[in-house]
N, C-alpha and C. Protein backbone atom coordinates (compact mmCIF):
# COMPACT_ATOMS: atom_id res chain seq x y z
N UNK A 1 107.29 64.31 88.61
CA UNK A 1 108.66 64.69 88.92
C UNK A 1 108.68 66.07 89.53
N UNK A 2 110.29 66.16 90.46
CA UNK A 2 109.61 67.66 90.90
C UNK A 2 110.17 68.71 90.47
N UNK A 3 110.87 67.99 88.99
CA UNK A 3 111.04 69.56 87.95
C UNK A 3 109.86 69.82 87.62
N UNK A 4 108.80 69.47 87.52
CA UNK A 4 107.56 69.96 86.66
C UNK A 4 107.11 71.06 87.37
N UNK A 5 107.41 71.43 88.94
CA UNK A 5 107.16 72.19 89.76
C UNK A 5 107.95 72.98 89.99
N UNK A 6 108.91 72.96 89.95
CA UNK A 6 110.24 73.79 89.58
C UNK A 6 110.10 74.44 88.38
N UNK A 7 109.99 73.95 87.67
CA UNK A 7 110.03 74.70 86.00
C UNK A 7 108.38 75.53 85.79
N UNK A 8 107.51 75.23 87.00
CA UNK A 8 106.25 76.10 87.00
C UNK A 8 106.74 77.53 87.81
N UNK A 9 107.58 77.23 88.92
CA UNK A 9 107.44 78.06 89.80
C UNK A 9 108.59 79.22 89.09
N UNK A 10 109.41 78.69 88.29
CA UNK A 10 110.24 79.26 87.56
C UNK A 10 109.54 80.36 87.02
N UNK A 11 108.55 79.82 85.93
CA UNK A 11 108.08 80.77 85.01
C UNK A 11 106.96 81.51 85.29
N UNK A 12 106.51 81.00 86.53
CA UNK A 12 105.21 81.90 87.05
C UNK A 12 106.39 83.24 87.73
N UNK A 13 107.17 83.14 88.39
CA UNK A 13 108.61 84.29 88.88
C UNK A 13 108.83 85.02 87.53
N UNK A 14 109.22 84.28 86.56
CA UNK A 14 109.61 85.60 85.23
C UNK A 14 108.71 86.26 84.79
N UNK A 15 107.35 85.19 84.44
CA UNK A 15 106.30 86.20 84.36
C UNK A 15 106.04 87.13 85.00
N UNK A 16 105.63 87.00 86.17
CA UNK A 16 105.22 88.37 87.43
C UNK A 16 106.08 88.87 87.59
N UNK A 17 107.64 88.77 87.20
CA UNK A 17 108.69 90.18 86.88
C UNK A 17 108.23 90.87 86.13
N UNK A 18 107.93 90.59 85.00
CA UNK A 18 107.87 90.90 83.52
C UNK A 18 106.27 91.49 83.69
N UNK A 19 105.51 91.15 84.48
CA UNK A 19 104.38 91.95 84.71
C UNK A 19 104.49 92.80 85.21
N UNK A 20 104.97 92.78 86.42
CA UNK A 20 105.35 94.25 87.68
C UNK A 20 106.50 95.06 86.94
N UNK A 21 107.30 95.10 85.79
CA UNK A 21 108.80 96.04 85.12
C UNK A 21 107.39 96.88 84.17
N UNK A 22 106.26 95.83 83.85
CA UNK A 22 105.22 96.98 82.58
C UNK A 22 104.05 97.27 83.17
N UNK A 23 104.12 97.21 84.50
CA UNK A 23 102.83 98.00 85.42
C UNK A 23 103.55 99.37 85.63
N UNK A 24 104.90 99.49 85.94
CA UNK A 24 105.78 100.27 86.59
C UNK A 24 106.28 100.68 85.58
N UNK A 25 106.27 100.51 84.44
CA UNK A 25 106.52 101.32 83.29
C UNK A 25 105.14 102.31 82.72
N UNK A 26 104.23 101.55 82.83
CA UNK A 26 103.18 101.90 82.61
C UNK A 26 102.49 103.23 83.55
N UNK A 27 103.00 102.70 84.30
CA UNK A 27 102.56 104.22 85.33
C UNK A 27 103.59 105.43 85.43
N UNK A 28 104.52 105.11 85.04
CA UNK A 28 105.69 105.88 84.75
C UNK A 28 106.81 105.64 86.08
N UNK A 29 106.59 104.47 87.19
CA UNK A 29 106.94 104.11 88.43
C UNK A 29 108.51 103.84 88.00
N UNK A 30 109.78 104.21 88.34
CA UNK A 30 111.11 103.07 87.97
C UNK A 30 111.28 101.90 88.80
N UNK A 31 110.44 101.11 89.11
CA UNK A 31 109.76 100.12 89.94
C UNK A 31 109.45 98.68 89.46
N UNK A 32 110.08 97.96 90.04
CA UNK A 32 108.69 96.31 89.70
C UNK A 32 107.11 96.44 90.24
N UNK A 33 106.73 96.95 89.72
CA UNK A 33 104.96 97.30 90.82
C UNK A 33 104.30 95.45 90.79
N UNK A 34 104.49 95.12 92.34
CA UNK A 34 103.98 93.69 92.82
C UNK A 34 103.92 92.74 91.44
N UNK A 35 104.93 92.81 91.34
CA UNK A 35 105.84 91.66 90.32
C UNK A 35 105.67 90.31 90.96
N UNK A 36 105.97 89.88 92.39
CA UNK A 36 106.06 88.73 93.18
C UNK A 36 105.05 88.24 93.51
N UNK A 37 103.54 89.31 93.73
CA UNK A 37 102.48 89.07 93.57
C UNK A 37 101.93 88.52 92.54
N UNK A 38 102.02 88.76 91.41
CA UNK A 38 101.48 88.52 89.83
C UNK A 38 102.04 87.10 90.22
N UNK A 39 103.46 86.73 90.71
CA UNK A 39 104.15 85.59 90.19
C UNK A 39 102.87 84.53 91.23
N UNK A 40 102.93 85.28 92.79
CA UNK A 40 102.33 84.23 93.13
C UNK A 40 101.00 83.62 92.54
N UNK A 41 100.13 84.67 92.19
CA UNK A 41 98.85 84.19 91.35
C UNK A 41 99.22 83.82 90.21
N UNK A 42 99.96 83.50 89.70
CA UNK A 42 99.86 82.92 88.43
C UNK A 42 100.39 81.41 88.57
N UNK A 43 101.19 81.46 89.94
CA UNK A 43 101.25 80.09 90.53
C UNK A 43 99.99 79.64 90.62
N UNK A 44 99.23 80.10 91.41
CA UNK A 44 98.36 79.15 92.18
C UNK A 44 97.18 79.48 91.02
N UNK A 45 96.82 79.77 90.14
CA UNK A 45 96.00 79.55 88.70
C UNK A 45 96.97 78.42 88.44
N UNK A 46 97.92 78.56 87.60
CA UNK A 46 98.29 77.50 87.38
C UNK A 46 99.02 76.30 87.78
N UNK A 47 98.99 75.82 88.80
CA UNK A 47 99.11 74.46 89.57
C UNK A 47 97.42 74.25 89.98
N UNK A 48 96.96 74.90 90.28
CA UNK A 48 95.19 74.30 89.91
C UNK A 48 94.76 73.75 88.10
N UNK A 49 95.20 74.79 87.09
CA UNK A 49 94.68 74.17 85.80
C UNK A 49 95.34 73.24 85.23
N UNK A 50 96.54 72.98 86.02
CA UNK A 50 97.50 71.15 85.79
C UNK A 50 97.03 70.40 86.54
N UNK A 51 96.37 70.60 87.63
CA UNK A 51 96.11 69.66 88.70
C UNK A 51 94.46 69.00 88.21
N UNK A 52 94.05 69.96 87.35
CA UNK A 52 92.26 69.94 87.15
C UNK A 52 92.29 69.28 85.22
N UNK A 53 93.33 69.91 84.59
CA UNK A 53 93.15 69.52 83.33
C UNK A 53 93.92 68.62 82.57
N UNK A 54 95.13 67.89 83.42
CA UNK A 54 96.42 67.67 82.96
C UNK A 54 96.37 66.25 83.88
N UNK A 55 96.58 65.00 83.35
CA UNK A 55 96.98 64.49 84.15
C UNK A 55 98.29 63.79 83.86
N UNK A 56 98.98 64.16 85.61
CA UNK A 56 100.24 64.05 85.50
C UNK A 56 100.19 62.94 86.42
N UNK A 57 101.32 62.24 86.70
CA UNK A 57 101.34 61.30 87.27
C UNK A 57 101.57 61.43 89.60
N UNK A 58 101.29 60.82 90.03
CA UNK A 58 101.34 61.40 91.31
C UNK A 58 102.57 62.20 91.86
N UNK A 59 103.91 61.49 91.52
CA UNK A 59 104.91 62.06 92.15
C UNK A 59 104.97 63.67 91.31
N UNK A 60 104.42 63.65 90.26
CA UNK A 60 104.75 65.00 89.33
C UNK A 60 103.67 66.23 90.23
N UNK A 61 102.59 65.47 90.30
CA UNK A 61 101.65 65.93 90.81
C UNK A 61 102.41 66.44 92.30
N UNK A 62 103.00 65.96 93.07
CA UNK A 62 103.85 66.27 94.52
C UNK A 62 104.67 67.34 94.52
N UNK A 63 105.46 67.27 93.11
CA UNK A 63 106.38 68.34 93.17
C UNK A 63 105.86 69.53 92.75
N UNK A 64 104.40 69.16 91.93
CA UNK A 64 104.18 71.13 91.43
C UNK A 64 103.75 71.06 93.07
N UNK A 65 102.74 70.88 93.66
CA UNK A 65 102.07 70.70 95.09
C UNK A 65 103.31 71.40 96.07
N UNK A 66 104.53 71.02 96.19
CA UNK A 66 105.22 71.78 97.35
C UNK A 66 105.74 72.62 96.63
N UNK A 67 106.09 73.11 95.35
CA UNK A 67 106.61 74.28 95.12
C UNK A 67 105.79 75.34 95.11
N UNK A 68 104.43 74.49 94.74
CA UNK A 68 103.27 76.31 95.32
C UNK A 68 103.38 76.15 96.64
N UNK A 69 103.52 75.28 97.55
CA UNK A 69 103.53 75.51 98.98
C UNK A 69 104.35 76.29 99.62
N UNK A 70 105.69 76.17 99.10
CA UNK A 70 106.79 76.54 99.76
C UNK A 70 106.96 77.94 99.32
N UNK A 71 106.76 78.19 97.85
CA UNK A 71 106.96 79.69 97.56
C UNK A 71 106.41 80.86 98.17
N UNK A 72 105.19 80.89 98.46
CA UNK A 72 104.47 81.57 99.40
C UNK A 72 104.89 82.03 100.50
N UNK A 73 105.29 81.36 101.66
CA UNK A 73 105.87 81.57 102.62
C UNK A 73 107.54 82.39 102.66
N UNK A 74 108.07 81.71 101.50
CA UNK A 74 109.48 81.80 100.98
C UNK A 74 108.97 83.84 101.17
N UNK A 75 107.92 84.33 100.42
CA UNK A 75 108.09 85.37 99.97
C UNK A 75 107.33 86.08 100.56
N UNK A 76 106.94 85.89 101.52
CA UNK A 76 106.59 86.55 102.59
C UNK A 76 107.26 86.58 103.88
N UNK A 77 108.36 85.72 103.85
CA UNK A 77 109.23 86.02 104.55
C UNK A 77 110.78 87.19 104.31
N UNK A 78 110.38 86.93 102.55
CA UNK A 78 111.41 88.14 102.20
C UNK A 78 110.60 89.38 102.44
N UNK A 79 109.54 89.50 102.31
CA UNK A 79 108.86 90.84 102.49
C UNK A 79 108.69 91.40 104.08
N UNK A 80 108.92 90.61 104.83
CA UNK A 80 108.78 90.94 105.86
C UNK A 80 110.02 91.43 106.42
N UNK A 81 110.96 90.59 106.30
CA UNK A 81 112.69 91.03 106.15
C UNK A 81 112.77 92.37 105.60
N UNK A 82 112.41 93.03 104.44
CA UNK A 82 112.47 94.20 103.73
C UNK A 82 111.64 95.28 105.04
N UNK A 83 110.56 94.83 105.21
CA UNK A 83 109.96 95.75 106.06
C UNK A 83 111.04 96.53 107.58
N UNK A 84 111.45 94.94 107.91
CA UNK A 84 112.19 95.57 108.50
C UNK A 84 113.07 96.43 108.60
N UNK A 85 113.89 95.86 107.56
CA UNK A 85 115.21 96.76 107.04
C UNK A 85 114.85 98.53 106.84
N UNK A 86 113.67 98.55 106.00
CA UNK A 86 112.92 100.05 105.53
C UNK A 86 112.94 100.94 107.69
N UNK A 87 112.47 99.54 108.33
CA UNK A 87 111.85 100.60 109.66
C UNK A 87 113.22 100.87 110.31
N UNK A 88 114.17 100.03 110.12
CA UNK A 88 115.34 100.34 111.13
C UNK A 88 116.22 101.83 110.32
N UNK A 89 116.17 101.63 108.74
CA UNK A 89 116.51 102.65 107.88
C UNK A 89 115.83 104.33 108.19
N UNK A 90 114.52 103.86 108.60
CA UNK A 90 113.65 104.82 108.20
C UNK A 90 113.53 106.11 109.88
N UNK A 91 113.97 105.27 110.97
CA UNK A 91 114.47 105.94 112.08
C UNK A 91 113.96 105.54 113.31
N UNK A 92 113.98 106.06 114.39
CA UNK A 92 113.25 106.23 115.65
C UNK A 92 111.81 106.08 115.46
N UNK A 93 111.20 106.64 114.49
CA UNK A 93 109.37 107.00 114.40
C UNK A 93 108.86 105.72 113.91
N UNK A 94 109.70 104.82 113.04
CA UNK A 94 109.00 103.92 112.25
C UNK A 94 108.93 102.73 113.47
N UNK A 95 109.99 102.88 114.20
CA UNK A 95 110.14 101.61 114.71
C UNK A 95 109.43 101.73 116.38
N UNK A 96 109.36 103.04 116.51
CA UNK A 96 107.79 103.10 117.72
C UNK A 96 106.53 102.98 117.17
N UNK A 97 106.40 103.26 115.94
CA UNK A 97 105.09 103.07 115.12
C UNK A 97 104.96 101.69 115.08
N UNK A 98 105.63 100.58 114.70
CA UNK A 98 105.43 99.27 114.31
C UNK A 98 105.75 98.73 115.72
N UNK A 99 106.36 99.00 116.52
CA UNK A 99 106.10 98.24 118.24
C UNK A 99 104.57 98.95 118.66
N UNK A 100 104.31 99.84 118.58
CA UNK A 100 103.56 100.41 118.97
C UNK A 100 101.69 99.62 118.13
N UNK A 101 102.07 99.63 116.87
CA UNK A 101 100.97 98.29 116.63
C UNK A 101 100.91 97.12 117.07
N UNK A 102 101.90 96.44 117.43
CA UNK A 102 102.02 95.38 117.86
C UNK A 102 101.52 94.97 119.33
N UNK A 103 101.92 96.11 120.19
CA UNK A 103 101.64 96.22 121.00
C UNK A 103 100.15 96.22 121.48
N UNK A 104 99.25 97.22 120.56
CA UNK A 104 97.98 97.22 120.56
C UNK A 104 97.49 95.98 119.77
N UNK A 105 98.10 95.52 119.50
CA UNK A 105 97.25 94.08 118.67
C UNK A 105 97.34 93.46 119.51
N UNK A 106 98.20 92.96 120.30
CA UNK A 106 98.03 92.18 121.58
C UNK A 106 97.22 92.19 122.82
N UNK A 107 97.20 93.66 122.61
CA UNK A 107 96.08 94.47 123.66
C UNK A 107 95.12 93.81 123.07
N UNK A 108 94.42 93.54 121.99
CA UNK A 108 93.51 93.51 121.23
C UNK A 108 92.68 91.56 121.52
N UNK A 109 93.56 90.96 121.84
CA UNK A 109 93.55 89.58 121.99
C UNK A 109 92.48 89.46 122.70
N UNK A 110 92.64 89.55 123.79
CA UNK A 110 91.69 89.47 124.72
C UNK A 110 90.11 89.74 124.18
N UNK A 111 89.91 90.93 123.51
CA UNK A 111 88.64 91.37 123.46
C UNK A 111 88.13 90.89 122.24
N UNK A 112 89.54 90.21 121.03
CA UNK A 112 88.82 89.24 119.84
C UNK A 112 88.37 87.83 120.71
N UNK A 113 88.89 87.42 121.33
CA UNK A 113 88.53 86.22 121.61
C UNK A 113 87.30 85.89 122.62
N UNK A 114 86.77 87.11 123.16
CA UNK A 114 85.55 87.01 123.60
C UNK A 114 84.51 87.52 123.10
N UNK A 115 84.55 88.31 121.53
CA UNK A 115 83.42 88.03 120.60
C UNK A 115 83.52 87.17 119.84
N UNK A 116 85.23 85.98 119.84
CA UNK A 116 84.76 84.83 119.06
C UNK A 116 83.73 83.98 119.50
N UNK A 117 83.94 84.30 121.06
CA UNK A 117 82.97 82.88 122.04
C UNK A 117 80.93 83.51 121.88
């Protein structure tokens, strides 16, 4: 079923809050320190030790399967969103700095792909 994946992806999220509020306490940070991180690894540990030790039935098996799929992306697309927001916040410098990588990474194409060959 694809609460079983839902109710994983749930608690792997509270956990890696609840990890990143006592990393960031711990360092004295007033911070979640990579809270969303913790969550994602504790996803993908555990939808491997259900998938390896547990047997669930296929469709159950489907739904943990796209909720580690989908979360990932989900949260790297919020992080990337944030980035932005920080460079447009942050002024003129941030946002020639980050065109300005981009720019050279593209420059860069050319000369990866002829030490891939």
């Amino acid at each position: 079923m694809v609460i079983y994946g839902v109710t994983l992806l749930a608690f792997s999220f509270l956990l890696g809050l609840i990890l990143g509020e006592f990393f960031g306490y711990l360092l004295g940070i007033d911070a979640n320190l990579g809270g969303v991180g913790f969550a994602m690894l504790i996803l993908i540990f555990l939808s491997n030790y259900l998938k390896v030790n547990l047997n669930f039935g296929e469709v159950s098996e489907k739904g943990i399967t796209f909720w580690s799929a989908i979360y990932i992306p989900i949260v790297v697309a919020m992080a990337a969103k944030q980035n932005v927001i920080a460079a447009i916040d942050g002024g003129m410098i941030a946002i020639i700095g980050g065109s300005l990588a981009v720019f050279i990474s593209f420059l860069m194409i050319p000369l990866i792909s002829k030490i891939g060959k």
